[in-house]
N, C-alpha and C. Protein backbone atom coordinates (compact mmCIF):
# COMPACT_ATOMS: atom_id res chain seq x y z
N UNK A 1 0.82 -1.20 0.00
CA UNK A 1 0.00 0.00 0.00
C UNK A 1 0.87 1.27 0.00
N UNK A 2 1.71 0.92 0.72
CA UNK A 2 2.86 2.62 0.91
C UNK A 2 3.44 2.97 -0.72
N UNK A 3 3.73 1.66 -0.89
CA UNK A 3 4.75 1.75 -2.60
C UNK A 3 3.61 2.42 -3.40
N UNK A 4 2.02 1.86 -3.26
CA UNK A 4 1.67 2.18 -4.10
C UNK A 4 1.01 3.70 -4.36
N UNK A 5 1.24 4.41 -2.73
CA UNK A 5 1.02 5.55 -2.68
C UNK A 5 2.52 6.51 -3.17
N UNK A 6 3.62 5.99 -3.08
CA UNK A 6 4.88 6.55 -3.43
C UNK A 6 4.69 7.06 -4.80
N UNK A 7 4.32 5.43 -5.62
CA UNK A 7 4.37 5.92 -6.86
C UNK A 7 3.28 7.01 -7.43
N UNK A 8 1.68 6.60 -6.68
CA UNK A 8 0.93 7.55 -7.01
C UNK A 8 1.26 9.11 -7.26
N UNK A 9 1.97 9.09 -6.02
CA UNK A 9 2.51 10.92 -5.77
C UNK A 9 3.55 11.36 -6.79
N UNK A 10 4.54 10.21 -7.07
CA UNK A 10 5.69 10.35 -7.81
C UNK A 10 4.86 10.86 -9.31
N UNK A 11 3.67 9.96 -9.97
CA UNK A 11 3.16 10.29 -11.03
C UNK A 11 2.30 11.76 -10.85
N UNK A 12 1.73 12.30 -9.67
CA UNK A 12 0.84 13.60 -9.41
C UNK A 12 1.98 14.20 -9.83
N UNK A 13 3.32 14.17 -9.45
CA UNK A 13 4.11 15.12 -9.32
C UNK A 13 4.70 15.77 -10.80
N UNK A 14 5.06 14.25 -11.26
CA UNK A 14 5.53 14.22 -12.43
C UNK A 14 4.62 15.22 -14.20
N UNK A 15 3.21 14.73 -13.35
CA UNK A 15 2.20 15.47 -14.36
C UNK A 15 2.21 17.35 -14.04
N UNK A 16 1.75 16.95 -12.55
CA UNK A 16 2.15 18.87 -12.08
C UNK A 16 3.71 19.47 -13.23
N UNK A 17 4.68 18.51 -13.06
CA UNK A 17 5.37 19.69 -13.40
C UNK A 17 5.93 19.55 -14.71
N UNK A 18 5.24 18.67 -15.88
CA UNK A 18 4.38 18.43 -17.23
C UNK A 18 3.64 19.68 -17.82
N UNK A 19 2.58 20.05 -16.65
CA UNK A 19 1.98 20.83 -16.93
C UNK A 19 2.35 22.19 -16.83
N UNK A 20 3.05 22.31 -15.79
CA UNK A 20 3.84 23.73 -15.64
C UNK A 20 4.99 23.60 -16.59
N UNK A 21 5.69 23.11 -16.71
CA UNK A 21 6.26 23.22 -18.42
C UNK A 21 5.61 23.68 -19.58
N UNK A 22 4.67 23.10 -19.87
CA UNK A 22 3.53 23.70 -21.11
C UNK A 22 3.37 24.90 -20.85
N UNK A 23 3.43 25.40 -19.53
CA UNK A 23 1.99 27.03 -19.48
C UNK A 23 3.93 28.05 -19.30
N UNK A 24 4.39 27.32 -19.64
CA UNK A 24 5.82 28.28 -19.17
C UNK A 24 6.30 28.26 -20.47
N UNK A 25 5.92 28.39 -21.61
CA UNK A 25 6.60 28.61 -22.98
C UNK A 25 5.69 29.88 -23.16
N UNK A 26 6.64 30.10 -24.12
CA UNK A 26 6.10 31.41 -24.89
C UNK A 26 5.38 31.38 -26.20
N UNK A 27 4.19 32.04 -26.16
CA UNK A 27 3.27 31.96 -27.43
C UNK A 27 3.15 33.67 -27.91
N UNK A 28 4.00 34.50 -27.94
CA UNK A 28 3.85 35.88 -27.96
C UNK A 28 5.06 36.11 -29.57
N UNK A 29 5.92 34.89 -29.92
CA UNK A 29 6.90 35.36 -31.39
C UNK A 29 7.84 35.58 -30.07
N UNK A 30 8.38 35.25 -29.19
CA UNK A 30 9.39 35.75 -28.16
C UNK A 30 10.24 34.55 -27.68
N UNK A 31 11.42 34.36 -28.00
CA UNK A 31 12.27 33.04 -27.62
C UNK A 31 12.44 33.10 -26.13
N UNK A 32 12.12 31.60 -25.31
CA UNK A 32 12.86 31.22 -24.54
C UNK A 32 11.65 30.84 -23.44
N UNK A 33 11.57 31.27 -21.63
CA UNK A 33 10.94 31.03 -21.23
C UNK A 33 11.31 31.86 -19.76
N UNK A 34 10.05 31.56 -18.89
CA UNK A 34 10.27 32.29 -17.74
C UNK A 34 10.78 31.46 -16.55
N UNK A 35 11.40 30.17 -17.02
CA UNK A 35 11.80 29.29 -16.20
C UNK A 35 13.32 29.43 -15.92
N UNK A 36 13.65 30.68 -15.75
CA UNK A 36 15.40 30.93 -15.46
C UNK A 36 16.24 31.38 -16.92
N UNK A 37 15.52 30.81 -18.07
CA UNK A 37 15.98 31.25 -19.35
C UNK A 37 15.76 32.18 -19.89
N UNK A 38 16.77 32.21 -21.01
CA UNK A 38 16.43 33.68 -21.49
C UNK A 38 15.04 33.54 -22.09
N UNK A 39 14.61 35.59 -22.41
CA UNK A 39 13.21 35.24 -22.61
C UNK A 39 13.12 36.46 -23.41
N UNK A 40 13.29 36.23 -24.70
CA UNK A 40 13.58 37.68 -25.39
C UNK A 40 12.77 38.17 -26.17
N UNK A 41 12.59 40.00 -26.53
CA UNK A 41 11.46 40.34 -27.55
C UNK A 41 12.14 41.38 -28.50
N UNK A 42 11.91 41.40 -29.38
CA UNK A 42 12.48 42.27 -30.46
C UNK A 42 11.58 43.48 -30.35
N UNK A 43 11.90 45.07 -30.48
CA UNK A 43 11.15 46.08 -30.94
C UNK A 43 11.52 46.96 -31.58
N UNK A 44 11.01 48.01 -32.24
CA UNK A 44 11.96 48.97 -32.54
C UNK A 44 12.77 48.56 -33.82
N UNK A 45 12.26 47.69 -34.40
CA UNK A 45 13.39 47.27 -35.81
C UNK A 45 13.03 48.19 -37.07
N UNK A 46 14.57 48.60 -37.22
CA UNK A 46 14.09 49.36 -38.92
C UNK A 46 15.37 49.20 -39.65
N UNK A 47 15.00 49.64 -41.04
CA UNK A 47 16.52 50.16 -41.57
C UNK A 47 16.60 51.50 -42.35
N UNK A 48 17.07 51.93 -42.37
CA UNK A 48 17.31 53.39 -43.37
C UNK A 48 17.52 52.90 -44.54
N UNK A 49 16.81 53.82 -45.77
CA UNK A 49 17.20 53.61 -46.76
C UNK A 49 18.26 53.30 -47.31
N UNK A 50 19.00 51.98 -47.65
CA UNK A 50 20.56 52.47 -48.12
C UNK A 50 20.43 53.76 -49.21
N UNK A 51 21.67 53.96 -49.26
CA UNK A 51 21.82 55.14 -50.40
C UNK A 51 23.32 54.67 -51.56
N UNK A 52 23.74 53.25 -51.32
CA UNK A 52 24.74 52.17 -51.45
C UNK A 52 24.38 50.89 -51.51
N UNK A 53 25.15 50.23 -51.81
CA UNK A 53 24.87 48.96 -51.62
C UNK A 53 25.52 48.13 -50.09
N UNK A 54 24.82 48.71 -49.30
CA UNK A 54 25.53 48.49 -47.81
C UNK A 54 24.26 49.25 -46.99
N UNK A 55 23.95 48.54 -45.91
CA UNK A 55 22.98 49.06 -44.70
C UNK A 55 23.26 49.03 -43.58
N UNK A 56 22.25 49.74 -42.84
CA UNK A 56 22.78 49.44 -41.11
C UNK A 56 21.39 48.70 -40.96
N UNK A 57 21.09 48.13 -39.73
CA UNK A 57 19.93 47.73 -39.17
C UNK A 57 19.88 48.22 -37.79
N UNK A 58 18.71 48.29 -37.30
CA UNK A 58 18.33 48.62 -36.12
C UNK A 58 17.56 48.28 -35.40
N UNK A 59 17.31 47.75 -33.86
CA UNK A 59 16.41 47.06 -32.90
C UNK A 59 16.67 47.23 -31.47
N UNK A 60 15.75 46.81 -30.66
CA UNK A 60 16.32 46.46 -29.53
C UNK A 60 15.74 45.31 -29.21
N UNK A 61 16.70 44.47 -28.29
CA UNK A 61 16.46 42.88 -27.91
C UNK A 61 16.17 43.23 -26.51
N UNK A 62 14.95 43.30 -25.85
CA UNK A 62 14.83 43.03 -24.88
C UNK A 62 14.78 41.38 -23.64
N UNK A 63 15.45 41.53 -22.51
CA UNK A 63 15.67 39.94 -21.97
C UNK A 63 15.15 40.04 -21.05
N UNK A 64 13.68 39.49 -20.99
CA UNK A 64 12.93 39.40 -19.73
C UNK A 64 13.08 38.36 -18.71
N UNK A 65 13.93 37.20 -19.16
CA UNK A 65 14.30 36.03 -18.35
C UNK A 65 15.53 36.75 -17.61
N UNK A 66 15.79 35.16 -16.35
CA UNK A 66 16.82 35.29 -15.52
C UNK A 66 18.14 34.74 -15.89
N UNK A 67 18.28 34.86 -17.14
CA UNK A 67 19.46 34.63 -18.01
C UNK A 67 20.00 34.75 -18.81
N UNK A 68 21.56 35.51 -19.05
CA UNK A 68 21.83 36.44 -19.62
C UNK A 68 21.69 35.51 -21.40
N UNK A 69 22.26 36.32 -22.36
CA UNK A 69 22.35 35.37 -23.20
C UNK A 69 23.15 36.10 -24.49
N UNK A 70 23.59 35.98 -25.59
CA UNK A 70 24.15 36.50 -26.51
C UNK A 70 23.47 36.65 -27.88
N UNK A 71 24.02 37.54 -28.80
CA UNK A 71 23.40 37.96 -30.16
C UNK A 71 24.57 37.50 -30.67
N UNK A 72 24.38 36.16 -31.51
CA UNK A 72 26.07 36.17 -32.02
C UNK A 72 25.70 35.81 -33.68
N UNK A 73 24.72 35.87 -34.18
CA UNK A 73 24.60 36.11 -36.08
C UNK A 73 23.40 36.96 -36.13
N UNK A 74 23.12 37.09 -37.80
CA UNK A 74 22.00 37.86 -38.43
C UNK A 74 22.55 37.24 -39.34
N UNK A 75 21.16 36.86 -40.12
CA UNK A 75 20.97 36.46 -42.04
C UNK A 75 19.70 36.67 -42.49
N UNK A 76 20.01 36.87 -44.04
CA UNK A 76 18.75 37.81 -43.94
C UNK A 76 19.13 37.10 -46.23
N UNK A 77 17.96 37.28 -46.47
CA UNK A 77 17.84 37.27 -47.91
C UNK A 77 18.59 38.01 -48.53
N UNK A 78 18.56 39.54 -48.34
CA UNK A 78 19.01 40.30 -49.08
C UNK A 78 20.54 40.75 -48.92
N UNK A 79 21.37 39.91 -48.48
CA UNK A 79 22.87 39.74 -48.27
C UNK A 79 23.26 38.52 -47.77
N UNK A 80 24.31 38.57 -48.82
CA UNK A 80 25.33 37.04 -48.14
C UNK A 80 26.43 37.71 -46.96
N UNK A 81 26.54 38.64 -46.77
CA UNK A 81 27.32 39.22 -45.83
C UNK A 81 26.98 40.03 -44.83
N UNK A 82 26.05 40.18 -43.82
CA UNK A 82 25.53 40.39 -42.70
C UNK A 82 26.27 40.09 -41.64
N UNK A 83 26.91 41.42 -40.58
CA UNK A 83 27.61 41.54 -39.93
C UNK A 83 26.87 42.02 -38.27
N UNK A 84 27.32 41.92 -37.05
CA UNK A 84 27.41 43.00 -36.44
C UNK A 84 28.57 43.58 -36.09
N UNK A 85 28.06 44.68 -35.76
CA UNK A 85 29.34 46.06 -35.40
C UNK A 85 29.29 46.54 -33.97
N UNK A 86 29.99 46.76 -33.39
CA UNK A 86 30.17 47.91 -32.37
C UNK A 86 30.58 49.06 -33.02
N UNK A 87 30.65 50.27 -32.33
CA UNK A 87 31.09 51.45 -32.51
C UNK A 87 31.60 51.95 -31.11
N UNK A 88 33.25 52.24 -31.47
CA UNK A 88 33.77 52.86 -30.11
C UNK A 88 35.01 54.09 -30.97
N UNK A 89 34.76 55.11 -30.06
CA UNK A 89 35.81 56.08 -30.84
C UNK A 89 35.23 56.86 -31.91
N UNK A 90 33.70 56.24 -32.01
CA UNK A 90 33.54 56.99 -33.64
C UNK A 90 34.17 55.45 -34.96
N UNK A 91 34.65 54.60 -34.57
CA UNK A 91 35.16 53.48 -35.54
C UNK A 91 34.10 52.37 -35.26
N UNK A 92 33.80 51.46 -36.39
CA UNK A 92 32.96 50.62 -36.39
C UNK A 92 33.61 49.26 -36.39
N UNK A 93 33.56 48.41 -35.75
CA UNK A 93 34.18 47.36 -35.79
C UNK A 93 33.28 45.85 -35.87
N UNK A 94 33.82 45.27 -36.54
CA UNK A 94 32.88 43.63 -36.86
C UNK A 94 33.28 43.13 -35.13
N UNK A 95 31.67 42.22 -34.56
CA UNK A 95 32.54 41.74 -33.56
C UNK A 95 31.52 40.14 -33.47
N UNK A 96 32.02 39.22 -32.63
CA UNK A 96 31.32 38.29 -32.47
C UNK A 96 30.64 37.89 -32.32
N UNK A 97 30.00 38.78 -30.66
CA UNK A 97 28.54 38.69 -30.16
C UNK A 97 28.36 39.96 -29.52
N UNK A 98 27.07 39.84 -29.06
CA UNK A 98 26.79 41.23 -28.16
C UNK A 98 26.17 40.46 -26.90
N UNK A 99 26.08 41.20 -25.58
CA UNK A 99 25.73 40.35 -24.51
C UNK A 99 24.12 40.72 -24.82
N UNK A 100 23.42 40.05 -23.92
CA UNK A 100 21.97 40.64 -23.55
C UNK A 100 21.74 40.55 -22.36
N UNK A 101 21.91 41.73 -21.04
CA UNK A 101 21.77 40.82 -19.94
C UNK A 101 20.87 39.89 -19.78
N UNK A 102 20.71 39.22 -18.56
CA UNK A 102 19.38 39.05 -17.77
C UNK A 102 18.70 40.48 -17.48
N UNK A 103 17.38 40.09 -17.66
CA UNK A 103 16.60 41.01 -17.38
C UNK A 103 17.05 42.64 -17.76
N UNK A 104 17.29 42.74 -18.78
CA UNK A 104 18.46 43.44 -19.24
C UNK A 104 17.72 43.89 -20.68
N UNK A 105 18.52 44.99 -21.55
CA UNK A 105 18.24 45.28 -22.89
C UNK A 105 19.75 45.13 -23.82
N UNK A 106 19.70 44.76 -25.17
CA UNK A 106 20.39 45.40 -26.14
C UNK A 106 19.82 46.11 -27.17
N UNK A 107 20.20 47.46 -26.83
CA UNK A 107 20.40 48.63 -27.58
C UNK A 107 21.05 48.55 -29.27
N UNK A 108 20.37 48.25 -30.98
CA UNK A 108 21.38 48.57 -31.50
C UNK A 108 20.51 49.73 -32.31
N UNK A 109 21.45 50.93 -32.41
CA UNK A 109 20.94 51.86 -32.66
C UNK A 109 21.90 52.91 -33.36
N UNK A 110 21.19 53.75 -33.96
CA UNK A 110 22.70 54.55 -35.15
C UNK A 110 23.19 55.32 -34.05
N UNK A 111 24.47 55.34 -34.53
CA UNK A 111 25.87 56.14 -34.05
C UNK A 111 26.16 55.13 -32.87
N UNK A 112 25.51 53.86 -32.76
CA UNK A 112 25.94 53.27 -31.63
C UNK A 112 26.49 51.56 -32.77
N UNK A 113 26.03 50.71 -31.77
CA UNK A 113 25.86 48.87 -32.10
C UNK A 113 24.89 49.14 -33.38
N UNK A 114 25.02 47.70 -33.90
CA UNK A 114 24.11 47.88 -35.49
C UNK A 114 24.40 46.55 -35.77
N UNK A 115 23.58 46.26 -37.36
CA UNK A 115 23.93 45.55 -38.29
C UNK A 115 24.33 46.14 -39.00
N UNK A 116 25.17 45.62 -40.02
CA UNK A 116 25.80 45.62 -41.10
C UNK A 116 25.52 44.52 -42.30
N UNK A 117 24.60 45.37 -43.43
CA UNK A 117 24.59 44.34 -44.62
C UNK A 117 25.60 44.86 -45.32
N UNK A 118 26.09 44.27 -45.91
CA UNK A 118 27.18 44.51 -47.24
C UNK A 118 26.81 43.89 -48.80
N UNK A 119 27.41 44.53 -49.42
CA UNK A 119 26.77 44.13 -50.64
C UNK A 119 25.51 43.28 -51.13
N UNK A 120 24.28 44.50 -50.95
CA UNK A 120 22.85 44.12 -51.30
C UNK A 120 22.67 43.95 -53.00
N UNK A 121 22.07 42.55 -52.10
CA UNK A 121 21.39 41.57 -53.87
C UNK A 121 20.27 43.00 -54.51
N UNK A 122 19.43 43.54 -53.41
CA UNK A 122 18.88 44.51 -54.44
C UNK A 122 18.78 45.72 -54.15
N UNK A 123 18.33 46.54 -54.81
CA UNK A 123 18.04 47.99 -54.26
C UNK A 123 16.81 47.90 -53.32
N UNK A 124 17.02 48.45 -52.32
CA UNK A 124 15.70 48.51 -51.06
C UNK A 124 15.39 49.98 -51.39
N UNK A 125 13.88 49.89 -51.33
CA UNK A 125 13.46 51.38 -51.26
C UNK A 125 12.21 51.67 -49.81
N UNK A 126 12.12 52.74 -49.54
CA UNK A 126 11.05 53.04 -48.02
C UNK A 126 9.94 52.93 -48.33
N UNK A 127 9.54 52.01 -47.29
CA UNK A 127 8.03 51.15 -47.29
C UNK A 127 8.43 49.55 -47.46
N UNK A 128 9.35 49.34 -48.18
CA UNK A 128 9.48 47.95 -48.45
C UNK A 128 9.91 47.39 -47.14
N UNK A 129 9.86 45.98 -46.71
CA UNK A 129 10.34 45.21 -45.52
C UNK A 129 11.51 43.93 -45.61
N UNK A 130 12.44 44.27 -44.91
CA UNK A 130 13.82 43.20 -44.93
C UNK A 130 13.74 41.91 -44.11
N UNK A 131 13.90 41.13 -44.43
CA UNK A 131 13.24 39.81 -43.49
C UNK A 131 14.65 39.28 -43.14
N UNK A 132 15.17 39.66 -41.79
CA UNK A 132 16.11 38.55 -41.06
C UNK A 132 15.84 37.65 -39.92
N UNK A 133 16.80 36.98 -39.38
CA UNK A 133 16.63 36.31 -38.47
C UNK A 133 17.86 36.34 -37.31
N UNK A 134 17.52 36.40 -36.12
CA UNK A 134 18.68 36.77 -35.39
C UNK A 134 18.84 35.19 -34.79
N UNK A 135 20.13 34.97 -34.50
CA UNK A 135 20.60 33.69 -33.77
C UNK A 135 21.66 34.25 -32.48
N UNK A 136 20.99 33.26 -31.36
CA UNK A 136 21.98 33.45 -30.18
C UNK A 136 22.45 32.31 -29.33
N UNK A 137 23.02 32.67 -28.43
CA UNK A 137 24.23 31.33 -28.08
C UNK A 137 23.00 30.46 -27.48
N UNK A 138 22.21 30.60 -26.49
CA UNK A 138 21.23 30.07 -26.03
C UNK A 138 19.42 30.21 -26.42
N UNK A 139 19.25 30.33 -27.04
CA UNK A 139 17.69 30.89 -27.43
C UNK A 139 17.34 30.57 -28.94
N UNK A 140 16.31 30.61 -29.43
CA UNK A 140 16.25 29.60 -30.71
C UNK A 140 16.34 31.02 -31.63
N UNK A 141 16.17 30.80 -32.49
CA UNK A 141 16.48 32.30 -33.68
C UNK A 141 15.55 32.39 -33.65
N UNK A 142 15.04 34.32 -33.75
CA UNK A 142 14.00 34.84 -33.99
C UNK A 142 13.53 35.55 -35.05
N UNK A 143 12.85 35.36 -35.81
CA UNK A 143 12.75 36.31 -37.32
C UNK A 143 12.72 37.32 -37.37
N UNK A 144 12.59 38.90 -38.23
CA UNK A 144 12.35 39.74 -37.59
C UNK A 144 12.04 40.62 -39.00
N UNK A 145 11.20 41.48 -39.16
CA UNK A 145 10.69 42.32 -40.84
C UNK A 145 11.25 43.77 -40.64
N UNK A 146 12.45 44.43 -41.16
CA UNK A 146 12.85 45.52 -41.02
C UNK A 146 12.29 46.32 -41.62
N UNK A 147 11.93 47.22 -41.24
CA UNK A 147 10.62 48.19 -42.49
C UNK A 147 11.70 49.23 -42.76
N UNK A 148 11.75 49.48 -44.13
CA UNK A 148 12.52 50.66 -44.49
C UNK A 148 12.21 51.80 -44.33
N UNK A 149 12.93 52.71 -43.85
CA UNK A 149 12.44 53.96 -43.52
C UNK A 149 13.13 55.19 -44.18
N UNK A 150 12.82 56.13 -43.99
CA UNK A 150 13.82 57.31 -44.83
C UNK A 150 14.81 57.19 -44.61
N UNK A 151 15.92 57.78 -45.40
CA UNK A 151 17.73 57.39 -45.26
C UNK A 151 18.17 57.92 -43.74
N UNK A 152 17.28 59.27 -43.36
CA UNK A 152 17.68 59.93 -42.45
C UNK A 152 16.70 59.53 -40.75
N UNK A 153 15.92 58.51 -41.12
CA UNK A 153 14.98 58.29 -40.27
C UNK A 153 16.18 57.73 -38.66
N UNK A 154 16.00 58.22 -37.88
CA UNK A 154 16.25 58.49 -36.48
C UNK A 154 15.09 58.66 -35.61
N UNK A 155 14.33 57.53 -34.66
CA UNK A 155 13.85 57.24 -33.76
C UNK A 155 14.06 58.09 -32.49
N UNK A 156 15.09 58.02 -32.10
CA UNK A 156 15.75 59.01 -30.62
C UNK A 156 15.44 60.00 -30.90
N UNK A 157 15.38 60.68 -32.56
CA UNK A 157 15.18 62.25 -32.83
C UNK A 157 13.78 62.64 -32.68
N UNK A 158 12.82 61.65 -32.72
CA UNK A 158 11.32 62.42 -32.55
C UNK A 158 11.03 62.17 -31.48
């Protein structure tokens, strides 16, 4: 009788936390979860018109989980060469990853962090939308539609 209450509880338990698994994912387009992992949302994405065959991109990755996590690619249709950059000094530099804290933001934004497309397959013009996908060290890749905006379009400025 005891064993068979052991196991009973062992299976209540096992389903309880079955079920709290399920209700702990994310159904919002947002990688990860609120179970200690990262838990991230994209906003704020655009790109400026190129005026070249080369772009910047722009977003912020917000990390609502309790774990930090990294931005370490972008690919996107409209380039085989999609970079990120820092900017320190006024110089732009290719770099590996970017952090995201926990509970934390990354900022990429002009005159600061960015993407970098390089040599675009086509001419982008404003109104049209850039379809990438971001990948990070822990969190599954998230897609993301860059809406083109005027060459000079700056967010912080309005």
């Amino acid at each position: 009788m005891n064993r068979r209450t052991t196991t009973l509880s062992a299976a209540v338990a096992l389903a309880a936390a079955l079920a709290l698994t399920g209700c702990s994912s994310s159904s919002d387009g947002s990688a990860g979860s609120t179970d200690g992992k990262p838990r991230l949302e994209v906003s704020g994405a655009y790109m400026p018109q190129p005026v070249m065959d080369m772009a910047g991109g722009f977003l912020t990755i917000k990390n609502a989980g309790g774990t930090a996590d990294k931005l370490t690619s972008v690919t996107s249709p409209v380039s085989d060469d999609v970079t990120i950059h820092e900017t320190k000094n006024q110089k732009m530099q290719k770099v590996d990853s970017f952090d995201i804290p926990a509970n934390g933001t990354l900022s990429l934004e002009r005159g600061g962090n960015h993407i970098m497309f390089m040599e675009l397959k086509k001419t982008l013009k404003q109104g049209e939308k850039v379809s990438i996908e971001l990948h990070f060290e822990k969190s599954d890749p998230i897609k993301v539609d860059l809406p083109v905006e005027a060459p000079n379009h700056n967010p912080r400025q309005h």
